[in-house]
Protein backbone atom coordinates (compact mmCIF):
# COMPACT_ATOMS: atom_id res chain seq x y z
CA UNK A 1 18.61 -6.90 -4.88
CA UNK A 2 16.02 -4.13 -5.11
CA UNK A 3 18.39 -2.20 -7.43
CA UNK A 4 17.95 -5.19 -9.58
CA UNK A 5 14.19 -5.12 -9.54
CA UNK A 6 14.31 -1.39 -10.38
CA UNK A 7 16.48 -2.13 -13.23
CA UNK A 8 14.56 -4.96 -14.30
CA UNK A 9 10.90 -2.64 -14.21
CA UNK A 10 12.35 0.21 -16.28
CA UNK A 11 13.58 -2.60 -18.76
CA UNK A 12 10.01 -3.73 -19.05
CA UNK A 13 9.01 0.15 -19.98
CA UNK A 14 11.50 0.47 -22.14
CA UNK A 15 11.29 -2.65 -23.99
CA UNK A 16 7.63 -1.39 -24.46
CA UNK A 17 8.53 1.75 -25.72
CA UNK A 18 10.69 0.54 -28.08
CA UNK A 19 7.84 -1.95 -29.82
CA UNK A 20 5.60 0.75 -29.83
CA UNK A 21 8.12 3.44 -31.73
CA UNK A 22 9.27 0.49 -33.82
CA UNK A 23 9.63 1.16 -37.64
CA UNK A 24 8.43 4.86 -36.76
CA UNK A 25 11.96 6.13 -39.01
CA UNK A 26 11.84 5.27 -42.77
CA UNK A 27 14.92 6.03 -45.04
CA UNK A 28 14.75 8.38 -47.88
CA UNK A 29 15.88 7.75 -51.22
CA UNK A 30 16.42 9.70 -54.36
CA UNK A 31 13.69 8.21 -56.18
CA UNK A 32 10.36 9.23 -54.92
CA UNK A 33 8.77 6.07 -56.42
CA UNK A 34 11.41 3.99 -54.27
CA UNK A 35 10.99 6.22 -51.58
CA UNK A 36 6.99 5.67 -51.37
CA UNK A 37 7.91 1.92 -51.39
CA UNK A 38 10.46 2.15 -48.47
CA UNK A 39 7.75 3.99 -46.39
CA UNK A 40 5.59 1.42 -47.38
CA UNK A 41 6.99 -0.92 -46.35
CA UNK A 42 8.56 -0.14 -43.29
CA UNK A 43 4.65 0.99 -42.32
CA UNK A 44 3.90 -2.15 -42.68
CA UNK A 45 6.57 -3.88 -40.59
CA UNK A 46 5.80 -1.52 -38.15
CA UNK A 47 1.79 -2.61 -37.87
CA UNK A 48 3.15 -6.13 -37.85
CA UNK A 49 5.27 -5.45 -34.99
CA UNK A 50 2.77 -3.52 -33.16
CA UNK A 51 -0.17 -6.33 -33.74
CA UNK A 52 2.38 -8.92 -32.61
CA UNK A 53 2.41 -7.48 -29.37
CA UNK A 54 0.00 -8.65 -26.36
CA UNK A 55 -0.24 -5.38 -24.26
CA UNK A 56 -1.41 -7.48 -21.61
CA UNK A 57 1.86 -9.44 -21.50
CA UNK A 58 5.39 -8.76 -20.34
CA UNK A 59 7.12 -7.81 -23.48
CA UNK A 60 10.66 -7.47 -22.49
CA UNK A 61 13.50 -9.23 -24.08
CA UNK A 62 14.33 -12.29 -22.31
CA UNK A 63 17.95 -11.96 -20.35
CA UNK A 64 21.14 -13.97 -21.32
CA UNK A 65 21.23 -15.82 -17.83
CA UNK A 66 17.95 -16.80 -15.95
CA UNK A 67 17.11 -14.73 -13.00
CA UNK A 68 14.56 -14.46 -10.17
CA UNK A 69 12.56 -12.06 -9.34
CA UNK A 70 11.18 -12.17 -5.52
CA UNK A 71 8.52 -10.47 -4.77
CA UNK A 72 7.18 -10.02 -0.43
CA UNK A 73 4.16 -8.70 0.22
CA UNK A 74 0.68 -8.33 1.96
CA UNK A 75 -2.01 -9.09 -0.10
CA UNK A 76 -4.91 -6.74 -0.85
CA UNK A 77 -6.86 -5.79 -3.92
CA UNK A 78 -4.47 -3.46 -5.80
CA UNK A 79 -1.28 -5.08 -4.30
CA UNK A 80 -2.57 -8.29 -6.09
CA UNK A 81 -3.14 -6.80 -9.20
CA UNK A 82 0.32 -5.73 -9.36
CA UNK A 83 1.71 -9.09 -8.42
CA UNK A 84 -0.45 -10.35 -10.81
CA UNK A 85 1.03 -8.30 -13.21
CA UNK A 86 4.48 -9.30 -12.26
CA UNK A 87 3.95 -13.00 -12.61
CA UNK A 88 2.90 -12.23 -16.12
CA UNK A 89 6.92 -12.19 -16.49
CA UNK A 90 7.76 -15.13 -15.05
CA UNK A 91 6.33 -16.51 -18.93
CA UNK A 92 9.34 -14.94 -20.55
CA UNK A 93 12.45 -16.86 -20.99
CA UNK A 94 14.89 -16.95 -18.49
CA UNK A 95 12.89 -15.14 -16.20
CA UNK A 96 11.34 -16.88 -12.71
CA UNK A 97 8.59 -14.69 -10.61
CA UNK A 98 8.32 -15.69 -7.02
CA UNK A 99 5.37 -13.83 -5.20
CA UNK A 100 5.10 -14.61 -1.56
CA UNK A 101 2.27 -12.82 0.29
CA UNK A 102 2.02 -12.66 4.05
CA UNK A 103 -0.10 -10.78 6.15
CA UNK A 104 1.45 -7.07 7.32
CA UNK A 105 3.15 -7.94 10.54
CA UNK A 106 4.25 -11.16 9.26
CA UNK A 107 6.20 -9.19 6.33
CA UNK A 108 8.03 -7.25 8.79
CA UNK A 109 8.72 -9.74 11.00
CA UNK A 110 10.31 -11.88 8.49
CA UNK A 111 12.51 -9.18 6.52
CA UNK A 112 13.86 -7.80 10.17
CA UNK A 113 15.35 -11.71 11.24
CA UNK A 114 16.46 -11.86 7.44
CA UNK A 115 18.50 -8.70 7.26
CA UNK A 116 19.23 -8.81 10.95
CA UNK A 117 21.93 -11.72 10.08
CA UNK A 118 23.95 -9.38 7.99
CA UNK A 119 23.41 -11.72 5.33
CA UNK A 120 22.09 -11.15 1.40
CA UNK A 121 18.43 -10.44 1.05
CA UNK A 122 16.03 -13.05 -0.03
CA UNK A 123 13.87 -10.64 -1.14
CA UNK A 124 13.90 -8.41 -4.71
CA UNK A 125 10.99 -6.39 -3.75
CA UNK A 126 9.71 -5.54 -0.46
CA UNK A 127 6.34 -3.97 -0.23
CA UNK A 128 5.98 -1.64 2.96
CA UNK A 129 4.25 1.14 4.25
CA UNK A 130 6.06 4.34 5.78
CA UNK A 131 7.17 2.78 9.15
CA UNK A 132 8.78 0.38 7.02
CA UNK A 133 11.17 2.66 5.38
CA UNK A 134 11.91 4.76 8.77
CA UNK A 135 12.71 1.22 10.22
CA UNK A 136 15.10 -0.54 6.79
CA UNK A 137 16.07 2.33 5.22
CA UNK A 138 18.79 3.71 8.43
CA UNK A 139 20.44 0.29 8.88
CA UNK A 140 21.27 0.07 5.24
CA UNK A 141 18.46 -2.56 4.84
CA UNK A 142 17.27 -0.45 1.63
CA UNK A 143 19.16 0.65 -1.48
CA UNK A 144 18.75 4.33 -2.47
CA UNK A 145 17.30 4.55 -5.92
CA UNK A 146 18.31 8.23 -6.43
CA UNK A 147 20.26 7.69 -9.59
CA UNK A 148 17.97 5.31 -11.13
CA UNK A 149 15.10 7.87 -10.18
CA UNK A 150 17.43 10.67 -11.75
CA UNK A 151 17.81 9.11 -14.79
CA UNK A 152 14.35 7.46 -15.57
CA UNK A 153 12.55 10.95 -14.11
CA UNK A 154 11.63 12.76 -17.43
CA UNK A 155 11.09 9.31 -19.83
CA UNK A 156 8.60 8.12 -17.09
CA UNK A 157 6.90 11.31 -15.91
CA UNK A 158 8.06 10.04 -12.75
CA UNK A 159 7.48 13.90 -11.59
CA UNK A 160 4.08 13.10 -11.95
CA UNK A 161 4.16 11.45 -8.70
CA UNK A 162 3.82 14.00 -5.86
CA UNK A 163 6.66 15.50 -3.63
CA UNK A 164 4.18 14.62 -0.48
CA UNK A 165 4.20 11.00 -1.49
CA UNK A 166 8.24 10.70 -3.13
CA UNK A 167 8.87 11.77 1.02
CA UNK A 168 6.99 9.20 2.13
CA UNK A 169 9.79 6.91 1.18
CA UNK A 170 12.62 9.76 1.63
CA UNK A 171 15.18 9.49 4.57
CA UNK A 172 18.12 12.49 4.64
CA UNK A 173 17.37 12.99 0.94
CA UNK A 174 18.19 9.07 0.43
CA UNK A 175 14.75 7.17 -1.52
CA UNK A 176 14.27 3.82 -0.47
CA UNK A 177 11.04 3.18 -2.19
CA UNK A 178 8.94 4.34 -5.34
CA UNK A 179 4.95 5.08 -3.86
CA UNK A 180 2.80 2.82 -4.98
CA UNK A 181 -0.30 3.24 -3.23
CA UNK A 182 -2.44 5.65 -0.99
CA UNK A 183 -5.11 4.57 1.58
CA UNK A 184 -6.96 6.47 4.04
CA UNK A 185 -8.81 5.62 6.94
CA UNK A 186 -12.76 5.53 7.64
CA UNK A 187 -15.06 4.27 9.88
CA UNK A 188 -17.13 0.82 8.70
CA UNK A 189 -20.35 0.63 10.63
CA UNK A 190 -23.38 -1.83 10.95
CA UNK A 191 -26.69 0.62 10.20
CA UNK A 192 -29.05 -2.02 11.10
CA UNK A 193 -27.42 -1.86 14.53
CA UNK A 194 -27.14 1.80 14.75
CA UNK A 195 -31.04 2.04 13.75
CA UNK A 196 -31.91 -0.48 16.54
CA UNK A 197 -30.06 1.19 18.92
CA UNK A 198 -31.46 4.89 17.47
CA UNK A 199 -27.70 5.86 17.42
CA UNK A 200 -25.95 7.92 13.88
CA UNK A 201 -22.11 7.53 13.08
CA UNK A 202 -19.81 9.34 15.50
CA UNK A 203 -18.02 12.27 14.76
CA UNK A 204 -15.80 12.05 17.33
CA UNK A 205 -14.10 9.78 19.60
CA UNK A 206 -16.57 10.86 22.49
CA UNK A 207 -19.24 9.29 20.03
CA UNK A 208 -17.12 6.37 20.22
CA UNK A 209 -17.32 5.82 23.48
CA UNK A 210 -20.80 6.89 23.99
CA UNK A 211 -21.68 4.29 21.48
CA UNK A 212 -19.48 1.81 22.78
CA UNK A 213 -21.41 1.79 26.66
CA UNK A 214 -24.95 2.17 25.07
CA UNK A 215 -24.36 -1.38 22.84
CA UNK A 216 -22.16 -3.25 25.13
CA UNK A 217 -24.56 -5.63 26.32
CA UNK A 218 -25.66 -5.77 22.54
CA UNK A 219 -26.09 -9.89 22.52
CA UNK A 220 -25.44 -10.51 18.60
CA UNK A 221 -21.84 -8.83 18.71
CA UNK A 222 -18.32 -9.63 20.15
CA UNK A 223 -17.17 -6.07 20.11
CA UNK A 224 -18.36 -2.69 19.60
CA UNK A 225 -15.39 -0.82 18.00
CA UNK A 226 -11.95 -1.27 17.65
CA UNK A 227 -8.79 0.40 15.81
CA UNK A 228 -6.01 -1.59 15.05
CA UNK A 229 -3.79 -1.21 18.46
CA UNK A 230 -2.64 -4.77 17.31
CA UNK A 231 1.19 -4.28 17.39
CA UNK A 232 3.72 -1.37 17.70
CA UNK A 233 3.35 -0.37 14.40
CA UNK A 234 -0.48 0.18 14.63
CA UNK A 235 0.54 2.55 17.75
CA UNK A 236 2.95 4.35 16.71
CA UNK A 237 0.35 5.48 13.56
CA UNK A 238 -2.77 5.53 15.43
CA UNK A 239 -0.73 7.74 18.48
CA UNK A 240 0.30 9.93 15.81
CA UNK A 241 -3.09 10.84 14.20
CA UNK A 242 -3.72 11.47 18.10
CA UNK A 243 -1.18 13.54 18.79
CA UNK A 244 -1.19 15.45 15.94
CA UNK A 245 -4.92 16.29 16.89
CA UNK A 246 -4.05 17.56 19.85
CA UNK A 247 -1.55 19.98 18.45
CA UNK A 248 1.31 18.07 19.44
CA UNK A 249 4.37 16.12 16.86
CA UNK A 250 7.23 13.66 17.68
CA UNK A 251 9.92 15.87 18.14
CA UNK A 252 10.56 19.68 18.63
CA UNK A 253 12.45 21.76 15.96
CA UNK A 254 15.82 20.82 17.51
CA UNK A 255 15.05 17.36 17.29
CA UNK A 256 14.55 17.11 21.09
CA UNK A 257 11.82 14.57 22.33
CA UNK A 258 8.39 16.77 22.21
CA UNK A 259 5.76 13.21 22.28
CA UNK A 260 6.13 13.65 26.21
CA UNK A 261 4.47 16.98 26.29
CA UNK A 262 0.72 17.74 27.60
CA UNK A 263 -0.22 17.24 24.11
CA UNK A 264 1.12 13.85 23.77
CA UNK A 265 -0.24 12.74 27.62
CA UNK A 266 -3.72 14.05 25.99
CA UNK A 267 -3.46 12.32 23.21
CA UNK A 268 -2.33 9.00 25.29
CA UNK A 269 -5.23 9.23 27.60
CA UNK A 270 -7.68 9.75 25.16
CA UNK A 271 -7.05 6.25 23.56
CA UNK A 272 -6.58 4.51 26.61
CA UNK A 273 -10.29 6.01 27.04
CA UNK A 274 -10.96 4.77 23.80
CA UNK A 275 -9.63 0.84 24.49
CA UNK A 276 -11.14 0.61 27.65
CA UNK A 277 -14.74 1.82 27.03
CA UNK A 278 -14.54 0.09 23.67
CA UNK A 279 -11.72 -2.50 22.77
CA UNK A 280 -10.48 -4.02 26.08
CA UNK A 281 -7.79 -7.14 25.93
CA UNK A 282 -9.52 -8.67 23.11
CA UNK A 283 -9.94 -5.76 20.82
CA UNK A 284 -6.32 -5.01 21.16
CA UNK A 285 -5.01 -8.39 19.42
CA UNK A 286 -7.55 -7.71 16.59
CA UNK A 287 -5.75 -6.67 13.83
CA UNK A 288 -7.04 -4.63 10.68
CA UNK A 289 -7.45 -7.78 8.72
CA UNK A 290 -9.37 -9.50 11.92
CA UNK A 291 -11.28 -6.78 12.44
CA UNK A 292 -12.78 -6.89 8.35
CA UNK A 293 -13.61 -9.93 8.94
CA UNK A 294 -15.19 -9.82 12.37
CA UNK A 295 -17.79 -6.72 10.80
CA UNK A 296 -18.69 -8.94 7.72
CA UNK A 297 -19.47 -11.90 9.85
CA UNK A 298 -21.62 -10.08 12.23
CA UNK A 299 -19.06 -10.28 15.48
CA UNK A 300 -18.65 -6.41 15.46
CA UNK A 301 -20.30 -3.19 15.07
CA UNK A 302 -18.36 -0.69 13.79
CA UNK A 303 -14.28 -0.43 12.91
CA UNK A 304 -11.44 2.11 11.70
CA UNK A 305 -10.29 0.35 9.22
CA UNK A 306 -8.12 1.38 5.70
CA UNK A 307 -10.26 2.20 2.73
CA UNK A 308 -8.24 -0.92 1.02
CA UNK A 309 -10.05 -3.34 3.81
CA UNK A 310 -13.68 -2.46 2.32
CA UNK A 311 -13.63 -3.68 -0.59
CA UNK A 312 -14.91 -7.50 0.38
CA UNK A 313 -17.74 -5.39 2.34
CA UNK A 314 -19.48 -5.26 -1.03
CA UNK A 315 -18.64 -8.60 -2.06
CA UNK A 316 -22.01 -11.12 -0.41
CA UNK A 317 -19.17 -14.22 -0.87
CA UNK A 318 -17.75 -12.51 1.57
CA UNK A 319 -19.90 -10.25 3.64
CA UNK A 320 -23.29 -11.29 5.53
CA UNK A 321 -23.83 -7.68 5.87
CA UNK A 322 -23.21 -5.95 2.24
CA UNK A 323 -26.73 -4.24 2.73
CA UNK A 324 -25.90 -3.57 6.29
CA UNK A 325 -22.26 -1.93 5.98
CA UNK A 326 -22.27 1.56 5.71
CA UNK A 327 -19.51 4.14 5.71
CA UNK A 328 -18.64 7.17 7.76
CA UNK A 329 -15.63 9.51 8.19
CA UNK A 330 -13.19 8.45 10.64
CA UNK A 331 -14.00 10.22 13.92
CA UNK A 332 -12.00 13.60 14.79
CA UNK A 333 -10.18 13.46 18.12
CA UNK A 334 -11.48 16.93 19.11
CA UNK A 335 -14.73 18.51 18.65
């Protein structure tokens, strides 16, 4: 089903290109005069073509049998902008979009019991992160879009897209996805709060926790700081940006367990220190999406929380604190 969606968004970028290059060949003829008139002409069908064309629509030819096009997500500002775009083709003939989002965990969730079954996808397109393809992509969940990549890779620039990023979504030279995105991770933090308390951002995860103790009694919050710790997921990437701190990686070079070294205990204790001066029960179900709202509506002081997740901290429909917010780098694990 995915191979179908690939299909079906090179046919959207080739049906473009071929509007746009439309009428660009003009025959010759012996006769110059009838040759000026052919060019003419053709020039002219061409700017027809060209002004008949929304470039804000999908302009692909519509198919010879209807399909539909699913589309499972989590919603945030540029992953709705590309559904958006998407439904834009449900308007053509023959052609039915279906955009369902969920939030992150939920997606997961929901494609593992689907596949699990054995049965046919529901799903066309399946946006994930990195876990996501380390989890699908091994079971034969995903299809490999290495010839499709092959053959689209020069009329698409799709080299333009860096090798860092194509492995992202690379499993024993098998791609399972095309990278759409890239977010990073900051620290969100109340100023007002901070100024009160005579306190600057913390560097480090010390500063955390030093912050953390000198606010907890701090009556107009819920929480201090949290990370998302929310499901396995969340610690299996928050462990690694530990771990990797502290010198340490998943495996050794002979693919032998290396997470249970000093480095890894290290980096283990350090954000057990981190949950229980900072995060407790309560902070640990508080997701990344929880956790933007609970620092717009006042219930927390500062989070690590995706770039992608600040957006609404500038928006006042959504943010009691858009003069209050500030931003920081997220902290370093080591001095």
């Amino acid at each position: 089903m995915k191979h179908n969606y690939f299909r079906f968004l090179l046919l959207l970028l080739v049906s473009v290109a071929i509007v746009a290059c439309g009428g660009a060949e003009t025959e010759t003829a012996s006769d110059s005069d009838s040759s000026t008139a052919d060019t003419t002409t053709t020039e002219d069908t061409a700017a027809d073509e060209t002004a008949a064309v929304d470039p804000a629509a999908c302009n692909i030819e519509p198919p010879a049998e209807p399909v539909t096009i699913n589309y499972f997500g989590w919603p945030f500002d540029i992953m709705e902008f590309y559904a958006a775009e998407m439904e834009k083709c449900g308007e053509v003939e023959n052609i039915e979009v279906d955009v369902q989002f969920q939030d992150f965990t939920a997606v997961k969730e929901a494609f593992r019991l689907a596949m699990s079954t054995g049965g046919e996808s529901p799903y066309d397109i399946l946006h994930i992160a990195n876990t996501g393809i380390t989890e699908f992509g091994p079971p034969g969940w995903l299809l490999p879009l290495n010839d499709l990549i092959d053959k689209y890779r020069d009329e698409y620039d799709l080299d333009d897209i860096s090798e860092t990023a194509w492995a992202g979504g690379t499993i024993d030279g098998q791609i399972y996805g095309i990278p759409a995105v890239g977010n990073t991770l900051h620290l969100a933090y109340r100023s007002d709060l901070f100024e009160q308390y005579g306190l600057e951002p913390p560097a480090t995860y010390d500063d955390v926790i030093n912050i953390c103790e000198v606010m907890a009694d701090e009556p107009s919050i819920d929480l201090v700081f949290t990370q998302d710790l929310s499901a396995g997921w969340a610690w299996e990437l928050e462990f690694f940006h530990f771990l990797r701190a502290h010198g340490g990686d998943f495996l050794n070079e002979d693919n032998t367990v290396a997470f249970n070294s000093p480095e890894g205990v290290a980096a283990l204790t350090q954000m057990k220190e981190v949950v229980d001066a900072c995060m407790g029960p309560e902070g640990l179900a508080l997701g990344y999406e929880a956790a933007e709202i609970a620092i717009n509506t006042g219930a927390q002081a500062m989070v690590h929380i995706w770039a992608s997740n600040t957006l609404s901290m500038f928006d006042p429909e959504q943010s009691d604190f858009v003069d209050e917010i500030k931003f920081a780098p997220a902290p370093h694990c080591l001095p």
